[in-house]
C-alpha atoms as a PDB file:
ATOM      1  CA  UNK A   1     -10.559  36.779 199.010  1.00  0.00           C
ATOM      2  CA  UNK A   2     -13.116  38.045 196.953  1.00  0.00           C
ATOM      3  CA  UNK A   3     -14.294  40.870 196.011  1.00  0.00           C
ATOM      4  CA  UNK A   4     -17.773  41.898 195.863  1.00  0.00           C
ATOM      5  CA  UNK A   5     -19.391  43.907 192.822  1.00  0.00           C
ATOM      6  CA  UNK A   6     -20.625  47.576 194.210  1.00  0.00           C
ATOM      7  CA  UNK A   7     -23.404  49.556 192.323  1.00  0.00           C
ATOM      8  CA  UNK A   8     -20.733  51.780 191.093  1.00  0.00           C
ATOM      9  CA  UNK A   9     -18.777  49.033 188.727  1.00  0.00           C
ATOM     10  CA  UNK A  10     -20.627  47.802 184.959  1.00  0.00           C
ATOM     11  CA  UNK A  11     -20.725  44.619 184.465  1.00  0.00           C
ATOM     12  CA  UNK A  12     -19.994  43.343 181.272  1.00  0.00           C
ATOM     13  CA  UNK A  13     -21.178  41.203 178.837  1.00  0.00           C
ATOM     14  CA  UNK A  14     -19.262  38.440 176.794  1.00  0.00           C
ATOM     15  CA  UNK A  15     -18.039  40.997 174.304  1.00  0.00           C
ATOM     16  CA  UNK A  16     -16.653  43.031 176.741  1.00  0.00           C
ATOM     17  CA  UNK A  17     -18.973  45.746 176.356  1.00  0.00           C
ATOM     18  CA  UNK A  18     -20.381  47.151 179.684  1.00  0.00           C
ATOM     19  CA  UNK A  19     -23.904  47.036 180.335  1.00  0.00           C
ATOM     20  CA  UNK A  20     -26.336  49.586 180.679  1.00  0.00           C
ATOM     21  CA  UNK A  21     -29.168  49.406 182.730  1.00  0.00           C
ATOM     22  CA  UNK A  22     -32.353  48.033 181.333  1.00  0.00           C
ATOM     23  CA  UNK A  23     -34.405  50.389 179.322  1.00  0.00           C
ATOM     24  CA  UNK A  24     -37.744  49.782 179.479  1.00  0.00           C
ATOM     25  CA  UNK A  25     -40.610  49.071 176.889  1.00  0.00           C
ATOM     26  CA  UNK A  26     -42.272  52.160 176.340  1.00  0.00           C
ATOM     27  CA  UNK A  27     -45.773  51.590 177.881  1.00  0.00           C
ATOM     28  CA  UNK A  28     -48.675  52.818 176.426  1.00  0.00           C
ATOM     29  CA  UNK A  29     -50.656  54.973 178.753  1.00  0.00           C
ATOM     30  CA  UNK A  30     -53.990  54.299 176.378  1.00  0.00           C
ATOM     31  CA  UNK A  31     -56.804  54.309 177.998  1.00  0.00           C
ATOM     32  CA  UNK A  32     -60.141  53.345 176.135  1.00  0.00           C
ATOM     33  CA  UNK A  33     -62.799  54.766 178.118  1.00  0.00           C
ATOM     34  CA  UNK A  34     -61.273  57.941 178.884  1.00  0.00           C
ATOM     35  CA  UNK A  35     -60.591  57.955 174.912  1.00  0.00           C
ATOM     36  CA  UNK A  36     -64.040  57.542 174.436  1.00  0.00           C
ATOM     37  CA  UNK A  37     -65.452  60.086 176.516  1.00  0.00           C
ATOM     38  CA  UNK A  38     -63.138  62.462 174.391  1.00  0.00           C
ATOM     39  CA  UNK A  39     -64.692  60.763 171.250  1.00  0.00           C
ATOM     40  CA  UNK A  40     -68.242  61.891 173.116  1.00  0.00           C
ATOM     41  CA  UNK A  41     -67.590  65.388 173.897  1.00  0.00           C
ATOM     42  CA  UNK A  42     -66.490  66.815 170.627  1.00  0.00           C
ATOM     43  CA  UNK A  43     -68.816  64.258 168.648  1.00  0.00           C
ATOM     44  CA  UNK A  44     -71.099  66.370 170.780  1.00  0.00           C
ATOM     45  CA  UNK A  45     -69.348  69.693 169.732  1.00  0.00           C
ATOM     46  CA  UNK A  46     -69.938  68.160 166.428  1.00  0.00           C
ATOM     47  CA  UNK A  47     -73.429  68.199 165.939  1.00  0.00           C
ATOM     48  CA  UNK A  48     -73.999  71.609 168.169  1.00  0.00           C
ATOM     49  CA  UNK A  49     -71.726  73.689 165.040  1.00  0.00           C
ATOM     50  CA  UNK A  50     -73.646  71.114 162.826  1.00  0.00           C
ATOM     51  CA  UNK A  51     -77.155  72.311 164.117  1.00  0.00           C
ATOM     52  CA  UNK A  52     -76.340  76.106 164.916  1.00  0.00           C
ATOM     53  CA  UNK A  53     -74.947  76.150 161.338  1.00  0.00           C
ATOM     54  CA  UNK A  54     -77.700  73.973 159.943  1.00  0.00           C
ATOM     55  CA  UNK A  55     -75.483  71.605 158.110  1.00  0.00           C
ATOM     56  CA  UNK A  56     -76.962  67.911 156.976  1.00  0.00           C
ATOM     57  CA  UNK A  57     -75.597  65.177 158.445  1.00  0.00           C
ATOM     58  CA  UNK A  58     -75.945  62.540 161.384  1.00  0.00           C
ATOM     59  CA  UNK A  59     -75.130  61.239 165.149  1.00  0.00           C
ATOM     60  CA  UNK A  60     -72.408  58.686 163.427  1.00  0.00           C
ATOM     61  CA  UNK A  61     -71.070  61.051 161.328  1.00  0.00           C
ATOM     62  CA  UNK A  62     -70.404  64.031 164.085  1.00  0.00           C
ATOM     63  CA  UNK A  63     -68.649  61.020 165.909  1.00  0.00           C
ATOM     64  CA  UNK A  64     -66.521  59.476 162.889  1.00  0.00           C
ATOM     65  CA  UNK A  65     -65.434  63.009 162.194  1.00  0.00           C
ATOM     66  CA  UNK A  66     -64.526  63.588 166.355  1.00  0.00           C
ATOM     67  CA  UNK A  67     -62.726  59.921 165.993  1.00  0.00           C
ATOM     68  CA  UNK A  68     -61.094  60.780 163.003  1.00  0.00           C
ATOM     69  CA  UNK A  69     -59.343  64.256 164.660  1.00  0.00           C
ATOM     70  CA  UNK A  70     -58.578  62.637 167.953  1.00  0.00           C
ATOM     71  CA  UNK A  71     -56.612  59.933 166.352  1.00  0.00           C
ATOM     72  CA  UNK A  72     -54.787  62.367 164.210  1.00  0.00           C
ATOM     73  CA  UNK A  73     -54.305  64.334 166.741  1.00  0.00           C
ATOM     74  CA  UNK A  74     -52.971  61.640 168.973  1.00  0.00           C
ATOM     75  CA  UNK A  75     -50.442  60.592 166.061  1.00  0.00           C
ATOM     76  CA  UNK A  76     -48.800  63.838 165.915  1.00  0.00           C
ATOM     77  CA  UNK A  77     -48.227  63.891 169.427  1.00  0.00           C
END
């Protein structure tokens, strides 16, 4: 008679190792449009310090400088 495999037992491979369950591929929870929205609001942060401050400078680069810190901030984390 045979006997059937439970849950409990490993099955092995041809080495003999056991196997492990299955990891899986770290998914990337990235979301673009949410991304951008963060891009928006501190681009928009941006130019209010920029104007209450009365710094030179421009709509691309208060959102350059927000894309530039969100990605490095993303990295780290």
């Amino acid at each position: 008679m045979l006997s059937k495999k439970t849950t409990s037992q490993q099955s092995t491979n041809k080495t003999g190792i056991p196997r492990t369950s299955r990891k899986k591929k770290a998914e990337s929870s990235f979301d673009l449009p949410s991304f951008q929205d963060e891009i928006r609001l501190h681009a928009y942060y941006n130019y209010l310090a920029r104007m209450k401050n009365n710094f030179p400078g421009d709509e691309m680069g208060d959102w350059l400088d927000a894309e530039k810190n969100l990605s490095r901030k993303a990295i780290t984390h």
